[in-house]
Structure formats: C-alpha cells, structure tokens
N, C-alpha and C. Protein backbone atom coordinates (compact mmCIF):
# COMPACT_ATOMS: atom_id res chain seq x y z
N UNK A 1 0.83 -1.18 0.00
CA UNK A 1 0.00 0.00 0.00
C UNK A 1 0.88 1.25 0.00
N UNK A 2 0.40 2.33 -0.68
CA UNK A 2 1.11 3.46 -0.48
C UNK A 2 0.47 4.24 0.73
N UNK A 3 2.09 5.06 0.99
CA UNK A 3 1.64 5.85 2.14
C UNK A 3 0.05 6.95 2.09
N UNK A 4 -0.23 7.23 1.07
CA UNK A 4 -1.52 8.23 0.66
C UNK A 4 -2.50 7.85 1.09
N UNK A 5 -2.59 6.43 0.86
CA UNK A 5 -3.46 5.07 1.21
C UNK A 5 -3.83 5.18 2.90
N UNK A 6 -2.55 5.12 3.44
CA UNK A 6 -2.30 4.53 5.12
C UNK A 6 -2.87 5.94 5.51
N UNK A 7 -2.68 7.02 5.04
CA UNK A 7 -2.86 8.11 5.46
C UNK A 7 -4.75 8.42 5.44
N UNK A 8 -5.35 8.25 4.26
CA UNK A 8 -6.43 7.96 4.25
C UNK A 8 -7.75 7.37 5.22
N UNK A 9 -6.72 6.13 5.09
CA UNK A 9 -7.39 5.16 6.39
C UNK A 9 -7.59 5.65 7.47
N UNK A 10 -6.10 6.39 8.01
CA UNK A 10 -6.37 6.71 9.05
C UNK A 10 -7.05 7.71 9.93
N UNK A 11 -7.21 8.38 8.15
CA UNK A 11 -7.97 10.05 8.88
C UNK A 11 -9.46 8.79 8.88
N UNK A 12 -9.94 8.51 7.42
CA UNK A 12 -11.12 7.95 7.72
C UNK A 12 -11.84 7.48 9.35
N UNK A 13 -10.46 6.67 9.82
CA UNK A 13 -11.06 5.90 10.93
C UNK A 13 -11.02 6.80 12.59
N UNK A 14 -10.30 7.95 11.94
CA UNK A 14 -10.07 9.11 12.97
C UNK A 14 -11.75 9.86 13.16
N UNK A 15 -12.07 9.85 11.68
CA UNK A 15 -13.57 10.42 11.76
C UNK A 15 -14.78 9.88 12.15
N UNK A 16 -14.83 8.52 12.19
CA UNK A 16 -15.90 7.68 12.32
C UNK A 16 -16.13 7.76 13.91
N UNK A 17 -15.19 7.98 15.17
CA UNK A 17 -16.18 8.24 16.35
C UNK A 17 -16.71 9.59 16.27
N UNK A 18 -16.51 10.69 15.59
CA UNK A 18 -16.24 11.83 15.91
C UNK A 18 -18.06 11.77 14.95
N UNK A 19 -18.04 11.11 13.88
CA UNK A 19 -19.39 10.76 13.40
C UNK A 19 -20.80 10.33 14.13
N UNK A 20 -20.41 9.58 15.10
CA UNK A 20 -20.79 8.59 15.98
C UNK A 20 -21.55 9.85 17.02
N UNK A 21 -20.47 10.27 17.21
CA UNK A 21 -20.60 10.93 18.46
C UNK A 21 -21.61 12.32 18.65
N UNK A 22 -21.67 12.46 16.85
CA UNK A 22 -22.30 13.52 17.15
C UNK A 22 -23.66 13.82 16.64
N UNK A 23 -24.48 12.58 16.95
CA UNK A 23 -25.36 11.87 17.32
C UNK A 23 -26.11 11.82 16.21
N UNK A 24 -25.37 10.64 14.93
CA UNK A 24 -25.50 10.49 13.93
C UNK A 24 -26.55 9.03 14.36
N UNK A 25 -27.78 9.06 14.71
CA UNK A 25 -28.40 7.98 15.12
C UNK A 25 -29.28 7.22 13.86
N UNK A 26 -28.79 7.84 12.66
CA UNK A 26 -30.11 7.02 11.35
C UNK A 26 -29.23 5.61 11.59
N UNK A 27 -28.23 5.36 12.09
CA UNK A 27 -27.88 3.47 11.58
C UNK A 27 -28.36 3.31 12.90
N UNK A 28 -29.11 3.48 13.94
CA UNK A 28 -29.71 2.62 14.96
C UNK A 28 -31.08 2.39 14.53
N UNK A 29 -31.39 3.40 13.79
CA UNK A 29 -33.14 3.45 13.99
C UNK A 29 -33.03 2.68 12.47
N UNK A 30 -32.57 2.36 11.49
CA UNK A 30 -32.44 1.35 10.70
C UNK A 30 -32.32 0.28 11.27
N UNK A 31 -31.39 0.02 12.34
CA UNK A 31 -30.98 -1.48 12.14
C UNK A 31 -32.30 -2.07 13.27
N UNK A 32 -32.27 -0.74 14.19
CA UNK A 32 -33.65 -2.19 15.06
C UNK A 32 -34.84 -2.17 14.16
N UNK A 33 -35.52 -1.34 13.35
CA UNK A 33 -36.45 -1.49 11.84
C UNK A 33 -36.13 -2.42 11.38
N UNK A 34 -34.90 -2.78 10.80
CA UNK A 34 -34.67 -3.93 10.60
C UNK A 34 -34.97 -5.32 10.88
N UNK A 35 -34.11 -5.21 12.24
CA UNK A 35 -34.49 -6.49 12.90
C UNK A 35 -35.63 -6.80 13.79
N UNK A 36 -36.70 -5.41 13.89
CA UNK A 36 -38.42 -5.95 13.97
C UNK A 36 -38.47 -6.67 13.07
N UNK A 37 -38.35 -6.07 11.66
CA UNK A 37 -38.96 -6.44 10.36
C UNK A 37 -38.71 -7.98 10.19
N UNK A 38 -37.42 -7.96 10.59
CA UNK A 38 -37.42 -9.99 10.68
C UNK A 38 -37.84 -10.73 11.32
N UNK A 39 -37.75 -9.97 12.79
CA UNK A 39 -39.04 -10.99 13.91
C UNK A 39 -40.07 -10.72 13.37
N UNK A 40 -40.70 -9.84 12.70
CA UNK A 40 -42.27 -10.07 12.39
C UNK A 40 -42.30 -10.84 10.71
N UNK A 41 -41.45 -10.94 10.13
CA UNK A 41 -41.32 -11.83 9.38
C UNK A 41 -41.68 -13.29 9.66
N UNK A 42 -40.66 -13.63 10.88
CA UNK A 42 -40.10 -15.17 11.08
C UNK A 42 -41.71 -15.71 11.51
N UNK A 43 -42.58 -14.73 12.83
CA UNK A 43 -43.87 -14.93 12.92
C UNK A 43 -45.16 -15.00 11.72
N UNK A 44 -44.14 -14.33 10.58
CA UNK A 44 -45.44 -14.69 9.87
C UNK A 44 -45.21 -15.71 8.98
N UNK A 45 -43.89 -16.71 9.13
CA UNK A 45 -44.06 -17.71 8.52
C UNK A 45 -44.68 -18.65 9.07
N UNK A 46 -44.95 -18.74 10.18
CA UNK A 46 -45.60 -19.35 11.04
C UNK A 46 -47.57 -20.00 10.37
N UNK A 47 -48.17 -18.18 9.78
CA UNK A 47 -49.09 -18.44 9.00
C UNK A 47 -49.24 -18.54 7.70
N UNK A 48 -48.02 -18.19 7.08
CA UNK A 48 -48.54 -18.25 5.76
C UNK A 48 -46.95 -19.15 4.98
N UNK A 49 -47.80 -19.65 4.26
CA UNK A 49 -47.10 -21.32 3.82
C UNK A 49 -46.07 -20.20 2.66
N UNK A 50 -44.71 -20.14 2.75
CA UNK A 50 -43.79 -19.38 1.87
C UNK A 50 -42.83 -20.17 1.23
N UNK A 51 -42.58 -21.51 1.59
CA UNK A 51 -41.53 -22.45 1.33
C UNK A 51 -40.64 -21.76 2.03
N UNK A 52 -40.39 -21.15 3.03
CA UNK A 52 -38.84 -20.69 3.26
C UNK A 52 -38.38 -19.07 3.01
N UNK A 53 -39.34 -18.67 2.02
CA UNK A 53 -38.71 -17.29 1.18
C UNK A 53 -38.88 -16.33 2.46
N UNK A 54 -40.36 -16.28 3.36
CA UNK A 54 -40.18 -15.39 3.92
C UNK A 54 -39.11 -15.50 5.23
N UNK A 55 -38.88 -16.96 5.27
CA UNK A 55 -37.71 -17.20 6.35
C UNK A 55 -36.48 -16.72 5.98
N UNK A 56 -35.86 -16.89 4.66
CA UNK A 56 -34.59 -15.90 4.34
C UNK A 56 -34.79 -14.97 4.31
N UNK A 57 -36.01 -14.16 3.77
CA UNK A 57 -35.97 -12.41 4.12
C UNK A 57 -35.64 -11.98 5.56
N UNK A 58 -36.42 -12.73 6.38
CA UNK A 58 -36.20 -12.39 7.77
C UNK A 58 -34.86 -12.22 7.98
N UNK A 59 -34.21 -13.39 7.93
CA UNK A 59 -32.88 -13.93 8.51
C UNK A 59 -32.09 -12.76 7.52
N UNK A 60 -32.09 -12.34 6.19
CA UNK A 60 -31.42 -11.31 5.88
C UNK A 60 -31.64 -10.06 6.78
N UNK A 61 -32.97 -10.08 6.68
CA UNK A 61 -33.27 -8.52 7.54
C UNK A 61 -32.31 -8.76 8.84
N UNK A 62 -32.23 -9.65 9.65
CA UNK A 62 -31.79 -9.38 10.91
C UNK A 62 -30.38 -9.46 10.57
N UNK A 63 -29.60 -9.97 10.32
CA UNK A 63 -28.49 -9.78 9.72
C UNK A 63 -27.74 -8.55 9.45
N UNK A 64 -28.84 -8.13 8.42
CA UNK A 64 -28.46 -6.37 8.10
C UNK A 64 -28.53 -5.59 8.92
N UNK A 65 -29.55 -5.73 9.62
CA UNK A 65 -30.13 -4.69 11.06
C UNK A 65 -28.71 -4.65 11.77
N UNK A 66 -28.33 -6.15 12.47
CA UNK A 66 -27.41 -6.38 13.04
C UNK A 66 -25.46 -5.65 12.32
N UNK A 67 -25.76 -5.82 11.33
CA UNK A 67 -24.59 -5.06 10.82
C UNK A 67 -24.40 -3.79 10.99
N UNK A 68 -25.57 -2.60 10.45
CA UNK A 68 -25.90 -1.82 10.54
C UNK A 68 -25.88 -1.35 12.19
N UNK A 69 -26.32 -1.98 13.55
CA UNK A 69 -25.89 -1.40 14.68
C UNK A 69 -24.15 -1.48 15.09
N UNK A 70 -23.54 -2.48 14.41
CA UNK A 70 -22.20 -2.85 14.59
C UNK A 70 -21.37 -1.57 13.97
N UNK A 71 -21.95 -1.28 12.70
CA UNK A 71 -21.28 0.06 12.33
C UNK A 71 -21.55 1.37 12.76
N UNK A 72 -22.70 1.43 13.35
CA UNK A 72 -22.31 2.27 14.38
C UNK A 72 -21.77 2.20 15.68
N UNK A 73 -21.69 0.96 16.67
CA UNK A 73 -20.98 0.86 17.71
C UNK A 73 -21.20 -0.26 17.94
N UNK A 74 -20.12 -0.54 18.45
CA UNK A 74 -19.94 -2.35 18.54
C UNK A 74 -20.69 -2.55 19.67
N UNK A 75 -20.77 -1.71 20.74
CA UNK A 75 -21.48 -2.66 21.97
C UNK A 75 -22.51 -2.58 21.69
N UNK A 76 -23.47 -1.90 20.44
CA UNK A 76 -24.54 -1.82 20.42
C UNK A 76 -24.85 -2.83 19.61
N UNK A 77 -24.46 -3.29 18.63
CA UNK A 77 -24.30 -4.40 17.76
C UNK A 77 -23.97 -5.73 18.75
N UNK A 78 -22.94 -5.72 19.68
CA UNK A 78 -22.91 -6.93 20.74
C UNK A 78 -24.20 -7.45 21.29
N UNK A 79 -25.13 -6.14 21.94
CA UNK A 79 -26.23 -6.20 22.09
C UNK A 79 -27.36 -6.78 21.18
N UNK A 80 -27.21 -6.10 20.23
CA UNK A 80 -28.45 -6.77 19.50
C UNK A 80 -28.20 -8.09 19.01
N UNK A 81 -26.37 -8.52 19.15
CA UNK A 81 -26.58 -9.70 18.30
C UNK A 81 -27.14 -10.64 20.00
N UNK A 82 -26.68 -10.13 20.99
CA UNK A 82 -26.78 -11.02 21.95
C UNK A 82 -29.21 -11.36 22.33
N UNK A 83 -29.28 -10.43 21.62
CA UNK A 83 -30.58 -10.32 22.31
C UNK A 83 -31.60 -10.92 21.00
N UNK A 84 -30.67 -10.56 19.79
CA UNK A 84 -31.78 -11.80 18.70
C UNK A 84 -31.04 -13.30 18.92
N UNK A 85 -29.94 -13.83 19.28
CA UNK A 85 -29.72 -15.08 19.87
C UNK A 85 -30.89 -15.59 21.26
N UNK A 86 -30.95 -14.69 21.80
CA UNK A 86 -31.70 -15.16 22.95
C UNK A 86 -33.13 -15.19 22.22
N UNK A 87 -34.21 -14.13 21.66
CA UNK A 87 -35.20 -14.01 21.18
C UNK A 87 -35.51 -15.09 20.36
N UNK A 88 -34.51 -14.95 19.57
CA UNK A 88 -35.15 -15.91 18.44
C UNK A 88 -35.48 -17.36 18.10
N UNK A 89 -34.78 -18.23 19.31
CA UNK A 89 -35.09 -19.57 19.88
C UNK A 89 -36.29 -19.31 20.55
N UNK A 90 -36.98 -18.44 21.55
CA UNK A 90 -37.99 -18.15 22.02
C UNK A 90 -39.38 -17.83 20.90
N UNK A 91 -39.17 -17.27 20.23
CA UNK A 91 -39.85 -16.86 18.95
C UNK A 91 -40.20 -17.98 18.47
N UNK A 92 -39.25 -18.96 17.62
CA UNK A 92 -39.23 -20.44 17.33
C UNK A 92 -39.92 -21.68 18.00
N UNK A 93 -39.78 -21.41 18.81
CA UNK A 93 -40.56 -22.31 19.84
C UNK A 93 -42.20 -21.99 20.25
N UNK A 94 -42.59 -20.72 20.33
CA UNK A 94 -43.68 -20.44 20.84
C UNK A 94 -44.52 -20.71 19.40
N UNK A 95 -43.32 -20.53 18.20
CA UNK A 95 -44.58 -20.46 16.68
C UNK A 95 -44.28 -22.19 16.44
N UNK A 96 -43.71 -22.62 16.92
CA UNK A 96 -43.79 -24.10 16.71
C UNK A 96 -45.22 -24.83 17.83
N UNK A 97 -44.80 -24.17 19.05
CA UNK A 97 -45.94 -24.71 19.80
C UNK A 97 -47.47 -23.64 19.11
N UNK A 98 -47.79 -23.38 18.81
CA UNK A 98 -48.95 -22.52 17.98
C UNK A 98 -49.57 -23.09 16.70
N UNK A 99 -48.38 -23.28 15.67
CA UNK A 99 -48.44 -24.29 14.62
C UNK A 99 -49.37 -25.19 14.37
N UNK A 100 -49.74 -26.02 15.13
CA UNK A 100 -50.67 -27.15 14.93
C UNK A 100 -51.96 -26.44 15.19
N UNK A 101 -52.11 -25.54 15.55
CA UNK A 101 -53.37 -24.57 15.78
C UNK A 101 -53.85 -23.68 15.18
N UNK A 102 -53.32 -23.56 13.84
CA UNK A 102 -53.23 -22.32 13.09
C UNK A 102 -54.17 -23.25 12.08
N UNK A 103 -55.07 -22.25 11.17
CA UNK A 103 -55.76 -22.95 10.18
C UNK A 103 -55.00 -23.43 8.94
N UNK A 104 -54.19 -22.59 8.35
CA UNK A 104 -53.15 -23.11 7.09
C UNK A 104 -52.55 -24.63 7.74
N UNK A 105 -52.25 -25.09 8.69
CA UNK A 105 -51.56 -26.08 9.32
C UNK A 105 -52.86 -27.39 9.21
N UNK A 106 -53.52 -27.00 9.73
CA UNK A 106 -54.73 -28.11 9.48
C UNK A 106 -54.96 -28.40 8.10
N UNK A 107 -55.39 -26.73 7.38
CA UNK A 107 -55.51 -27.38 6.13
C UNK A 107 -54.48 -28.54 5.29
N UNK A 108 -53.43 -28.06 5.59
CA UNK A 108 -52.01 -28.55 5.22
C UNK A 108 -51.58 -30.24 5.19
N UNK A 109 -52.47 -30.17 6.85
CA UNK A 109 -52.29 -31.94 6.83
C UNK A 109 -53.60 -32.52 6.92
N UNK A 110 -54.38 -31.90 6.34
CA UNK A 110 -55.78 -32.09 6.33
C UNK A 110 -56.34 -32.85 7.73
N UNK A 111 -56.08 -32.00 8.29
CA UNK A 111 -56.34 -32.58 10.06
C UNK A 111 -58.12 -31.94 10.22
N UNK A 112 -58.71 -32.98 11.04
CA UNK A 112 -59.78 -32.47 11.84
C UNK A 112 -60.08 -31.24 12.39
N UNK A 113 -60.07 -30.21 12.68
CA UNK A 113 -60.14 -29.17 13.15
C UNK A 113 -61.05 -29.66 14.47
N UNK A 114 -61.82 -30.36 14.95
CA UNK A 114 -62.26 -30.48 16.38
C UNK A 114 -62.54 -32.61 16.50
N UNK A 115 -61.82 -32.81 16.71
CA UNK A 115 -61.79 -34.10 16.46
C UNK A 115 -62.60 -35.26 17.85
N UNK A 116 -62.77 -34.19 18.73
CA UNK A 116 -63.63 -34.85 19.70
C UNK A 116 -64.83 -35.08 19.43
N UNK A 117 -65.77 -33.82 18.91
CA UNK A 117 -66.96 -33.47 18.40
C UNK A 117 -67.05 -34.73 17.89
N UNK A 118 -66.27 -34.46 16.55
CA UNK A 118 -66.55 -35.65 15.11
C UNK A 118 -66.54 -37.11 15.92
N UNK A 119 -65.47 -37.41 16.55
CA UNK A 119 -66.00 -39.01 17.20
C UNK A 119 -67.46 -38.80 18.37
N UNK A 120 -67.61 -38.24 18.67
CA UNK A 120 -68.69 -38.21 20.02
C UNK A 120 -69.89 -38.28 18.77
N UNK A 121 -70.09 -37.34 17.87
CA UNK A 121 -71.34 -37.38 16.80
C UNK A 121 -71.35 -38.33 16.18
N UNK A 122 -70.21 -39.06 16.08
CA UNK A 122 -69.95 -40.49 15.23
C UNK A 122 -70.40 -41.87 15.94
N UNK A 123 -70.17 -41.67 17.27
CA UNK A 123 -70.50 -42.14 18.07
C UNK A 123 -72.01 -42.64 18.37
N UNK A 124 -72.67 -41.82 18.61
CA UNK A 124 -74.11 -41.68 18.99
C UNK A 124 -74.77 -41.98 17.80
N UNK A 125 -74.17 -41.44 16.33
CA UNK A 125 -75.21 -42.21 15.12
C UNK A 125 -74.96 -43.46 15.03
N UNK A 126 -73.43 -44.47 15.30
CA UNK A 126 -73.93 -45.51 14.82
C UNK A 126 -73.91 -46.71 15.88
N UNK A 127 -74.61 -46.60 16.94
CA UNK A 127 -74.90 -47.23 17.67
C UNK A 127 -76.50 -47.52 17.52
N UNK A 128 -77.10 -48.77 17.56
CA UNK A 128 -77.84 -49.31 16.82
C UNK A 128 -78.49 -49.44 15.41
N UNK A 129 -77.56 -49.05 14.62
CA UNK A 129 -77.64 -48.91 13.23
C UNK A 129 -77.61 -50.07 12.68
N UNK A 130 -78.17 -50.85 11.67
CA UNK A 130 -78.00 -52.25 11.10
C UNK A 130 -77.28 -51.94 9.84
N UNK A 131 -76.35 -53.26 9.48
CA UNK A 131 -76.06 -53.47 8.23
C UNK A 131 -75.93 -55.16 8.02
N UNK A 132 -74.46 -54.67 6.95
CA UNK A 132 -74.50 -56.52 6.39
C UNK A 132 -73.05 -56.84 6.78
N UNK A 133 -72.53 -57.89 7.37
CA UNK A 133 -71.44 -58.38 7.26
C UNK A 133 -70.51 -58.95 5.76
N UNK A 134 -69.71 -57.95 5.50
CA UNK A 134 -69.20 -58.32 4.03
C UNK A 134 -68.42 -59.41 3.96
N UNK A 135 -67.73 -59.93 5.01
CA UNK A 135 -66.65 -60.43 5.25
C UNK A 135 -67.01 -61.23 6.02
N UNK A 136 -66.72 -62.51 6.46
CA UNK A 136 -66.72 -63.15 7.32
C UNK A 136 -65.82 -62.45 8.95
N UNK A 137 -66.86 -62.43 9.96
CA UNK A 137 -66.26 -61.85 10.97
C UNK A 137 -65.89 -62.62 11.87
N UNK A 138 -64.38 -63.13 12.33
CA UNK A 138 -64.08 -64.11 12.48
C UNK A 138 -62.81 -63.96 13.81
N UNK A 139 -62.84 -63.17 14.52
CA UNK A 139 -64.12 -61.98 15.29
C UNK A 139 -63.91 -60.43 14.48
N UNK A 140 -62.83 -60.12 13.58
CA UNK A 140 -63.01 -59.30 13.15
C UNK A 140 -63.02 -58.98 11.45
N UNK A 141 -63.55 -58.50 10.66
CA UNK A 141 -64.21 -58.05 9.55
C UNK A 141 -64.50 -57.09 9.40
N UNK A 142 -64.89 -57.14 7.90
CA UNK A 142 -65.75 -55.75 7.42
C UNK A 142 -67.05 -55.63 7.20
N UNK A 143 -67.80 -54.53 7.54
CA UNK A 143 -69.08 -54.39 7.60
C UNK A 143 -69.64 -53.34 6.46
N UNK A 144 -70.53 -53.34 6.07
CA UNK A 144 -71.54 -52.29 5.72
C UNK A 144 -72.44 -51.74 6.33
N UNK A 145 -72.33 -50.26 6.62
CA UNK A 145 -73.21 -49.99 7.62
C UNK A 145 -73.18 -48.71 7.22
N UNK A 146 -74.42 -47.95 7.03
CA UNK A 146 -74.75 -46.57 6.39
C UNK A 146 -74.27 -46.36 5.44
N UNK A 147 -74.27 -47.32 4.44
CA UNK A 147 -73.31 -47.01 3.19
C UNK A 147 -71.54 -46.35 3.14
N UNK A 148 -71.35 -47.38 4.80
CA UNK A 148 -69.71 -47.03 4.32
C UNK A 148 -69.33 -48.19 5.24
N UNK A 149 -67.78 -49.07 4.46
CA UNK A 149 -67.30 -49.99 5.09
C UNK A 149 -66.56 -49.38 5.87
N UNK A 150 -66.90 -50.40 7.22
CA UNK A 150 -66.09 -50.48 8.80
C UNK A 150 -65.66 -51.46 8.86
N UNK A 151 -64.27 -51.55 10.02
CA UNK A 151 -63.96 -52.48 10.40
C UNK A 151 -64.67 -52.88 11.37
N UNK A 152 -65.00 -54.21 11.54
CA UNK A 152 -66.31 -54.28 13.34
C UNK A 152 -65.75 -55.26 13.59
N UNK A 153 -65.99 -55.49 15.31
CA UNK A 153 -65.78 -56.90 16.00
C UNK A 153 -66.89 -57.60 15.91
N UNK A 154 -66.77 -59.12 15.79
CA UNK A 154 -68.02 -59.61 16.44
C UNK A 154 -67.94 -59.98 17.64
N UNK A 155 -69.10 -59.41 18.13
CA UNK A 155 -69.48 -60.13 19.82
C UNK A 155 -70.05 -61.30 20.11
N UNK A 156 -69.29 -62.39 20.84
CA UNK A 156 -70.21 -63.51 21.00
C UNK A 156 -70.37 -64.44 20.04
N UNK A 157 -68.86 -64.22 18.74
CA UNK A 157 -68.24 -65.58 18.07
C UNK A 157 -68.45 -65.09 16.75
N UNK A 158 -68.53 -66.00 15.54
CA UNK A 158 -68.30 -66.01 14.23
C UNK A 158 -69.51 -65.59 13.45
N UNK A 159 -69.40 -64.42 12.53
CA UNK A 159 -70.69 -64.25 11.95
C UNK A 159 -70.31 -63.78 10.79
N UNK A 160 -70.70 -65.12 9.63
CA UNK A 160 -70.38 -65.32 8.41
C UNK A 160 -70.94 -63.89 7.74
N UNK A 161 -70.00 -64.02 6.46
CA UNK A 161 -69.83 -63.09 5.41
C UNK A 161 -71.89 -62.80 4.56
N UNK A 162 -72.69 -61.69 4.61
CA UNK A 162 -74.05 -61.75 4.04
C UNK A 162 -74.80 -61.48 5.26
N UNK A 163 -74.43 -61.73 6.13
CA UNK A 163 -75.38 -61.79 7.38
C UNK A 163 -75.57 -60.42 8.28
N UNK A 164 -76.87 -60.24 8.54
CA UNK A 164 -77.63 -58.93 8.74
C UNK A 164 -76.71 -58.72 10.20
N UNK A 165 -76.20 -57.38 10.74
CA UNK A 165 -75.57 -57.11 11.91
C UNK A 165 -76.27 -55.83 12.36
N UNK A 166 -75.93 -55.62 13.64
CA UNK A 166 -76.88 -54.16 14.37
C UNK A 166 -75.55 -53.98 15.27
N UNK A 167 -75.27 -52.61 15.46
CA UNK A 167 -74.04 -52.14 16.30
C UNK A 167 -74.27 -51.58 17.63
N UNK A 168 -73.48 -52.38 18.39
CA UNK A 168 -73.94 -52.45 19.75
C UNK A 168 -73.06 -51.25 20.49
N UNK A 169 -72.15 -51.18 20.50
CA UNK A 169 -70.82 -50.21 20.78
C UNK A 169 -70.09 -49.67 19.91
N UNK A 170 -69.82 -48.39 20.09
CA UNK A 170 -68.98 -47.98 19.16
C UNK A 170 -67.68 -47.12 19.80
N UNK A 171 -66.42 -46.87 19.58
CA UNK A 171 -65.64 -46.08 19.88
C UNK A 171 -64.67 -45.80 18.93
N UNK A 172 -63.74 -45.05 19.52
CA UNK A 172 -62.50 -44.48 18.41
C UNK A 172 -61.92 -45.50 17.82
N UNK A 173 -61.89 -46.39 18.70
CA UNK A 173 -60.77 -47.86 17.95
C UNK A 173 -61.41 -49.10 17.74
N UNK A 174 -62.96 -49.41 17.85
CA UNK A 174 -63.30 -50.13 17.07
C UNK A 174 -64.93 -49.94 17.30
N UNK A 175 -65.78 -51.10 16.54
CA UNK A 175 -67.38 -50.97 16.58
C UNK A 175 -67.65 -52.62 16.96
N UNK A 176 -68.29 -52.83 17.73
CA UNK A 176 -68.80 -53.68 17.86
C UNK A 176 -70.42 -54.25 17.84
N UNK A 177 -70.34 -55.29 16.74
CA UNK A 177 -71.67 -55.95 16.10
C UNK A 177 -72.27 -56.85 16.57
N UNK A 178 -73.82 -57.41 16.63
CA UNK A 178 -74.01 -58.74 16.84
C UNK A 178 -74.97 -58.81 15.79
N UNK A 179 -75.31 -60.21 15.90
CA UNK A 179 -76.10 -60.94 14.49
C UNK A 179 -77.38 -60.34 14.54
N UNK A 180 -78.10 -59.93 13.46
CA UNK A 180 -79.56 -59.99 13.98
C UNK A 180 -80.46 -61.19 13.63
N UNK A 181 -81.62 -61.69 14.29
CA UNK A 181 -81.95 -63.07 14.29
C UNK A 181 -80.96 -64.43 14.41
C-alpha cells in the first residue's frame, strides 16, 4: 500500500467516532427497523405457507439490522446480536408450539379441526344402526353400515360373510356388532 493510502485510512477511521458521536443515530433506527422487520417476518411464517422465502428475508433482515448497529458501535451491535440469539429460539418455539393450531396447518395436513366433536357425533349415530357383514367376521371383519365400510368386532363368536348385523358399541378404535336373528 502506499503511504496516501495509510494516510487515508487513518484520517477515515479518525472520523468515524467523531461521526458517531455527534449523534448520527439514522444506523440505529435502521438497524432495530430492521431487525423488527425480521421478527415479524419469522412470525409470519408461522401463518402463511412461503416455502422458506419469507424465512430468508427475515434472517437477511436481521443480519443487516445487526450489521448496521455494529457500524455504528460495537457494543450496540454486541447487544443486538446477543438479544436476537436469545429471542429468536424463544420466537421459534412459541410459533412451533402454535403451529398445529393455526388454520393453514390443518388445512395442510388435512387434520380435523375439532376431532372430539366428530367421534362423540360419530359415536351416537352408529350405535344401533343395522347393516350386512361383508366379510366373514371371524371376530373381526368388514361391515356395511350406512353405506360405508367399517372395520367391526363380532361379539359372542363367528358371523359369516351376508349376514344382517346391528351395532352395539362404538368407539374411536373399534365398533362392535351382533347378528340380527
């Protein structure tokens, strides 16, 4: 390097507290703008299905934010990097525990949205309902019953494949049939 160079540098870096100091505050109020802008990002990937895109915007935004307080003062930049390390596992976690509760998420895995309801109403219709044994139930088979095949137990032994059934019990994990006549 030439000396013109070294000389440069050094006024440059002679000026930058003297910049700082005299209460040049637009790189703070950028960089925490910033790094809202990515926590409210990272939360809104939470609802809306982005593949990822709005997760790298975030993670850029905070990044930049974070640069941006570093160039203006390092302990302030220490700070923010120390306080989106702490935040942002917290952030992560609370939209992970939320997740399964959100409607895009249900739709997503095509989940039940109240899944007690649906068995308790499921419940109560097909308890004494008749159908036909498709299958030989031998104690267990398939049934026809309201125009949709179930799996059913039989109660009280073997009840060949054609033969009329009425449902005595029903629950989440199985139905149980007996013969009629």
């Amino acid at each position: 390097m030439t000396p013109s160079l070294w000389l440069l540098l050094a006024q440059a870096q002679s000026q930058a507290p003297a910049a700082a100091a005299s209460g040049n505050n637009t790189l703070i109020g950028w960089g925490v703008l910033l790094i809202a802008i990515g926590f409210g990002l990272v939360v809104l990937e939470f609802f809306v299905p982005s593949a990822g895109v709005l997760a790298i915007i975030a993670s850029t935004s905070i990044v930049v934010g974070i640069v941006l307080l570093f160039l203006q003062d390092t302990t302030i930049g220490l700070l923010a990097t120390l306080c989106a390390l702490v935040l942002l596992p917290i952030v992560l976690a609370t939209g992970l525990k939320i997740l399964p509760h959100t409607p895009i998420f249900r739709w997503l895995t095509l989940d039940d949205p109240k899944p007690e309801q649906a068995d308790a109403t499921k419940q109560a219709t097909l308890i004494g309902h008749e159908g036909v044994a498709l299958k030989d139930l031998r104690p267990i088979g398939t049934c026809l019953i309201d125009d949709q095949r179930i799996e059913c137990l039989a109660q009280g032994g073997v009840i060949e494949a054609g033969s009329r059934v009425r449902v005595v019990s029903h629950d989440r994990f199985q139905t149980k049939v007996t013969p009629i006549g």
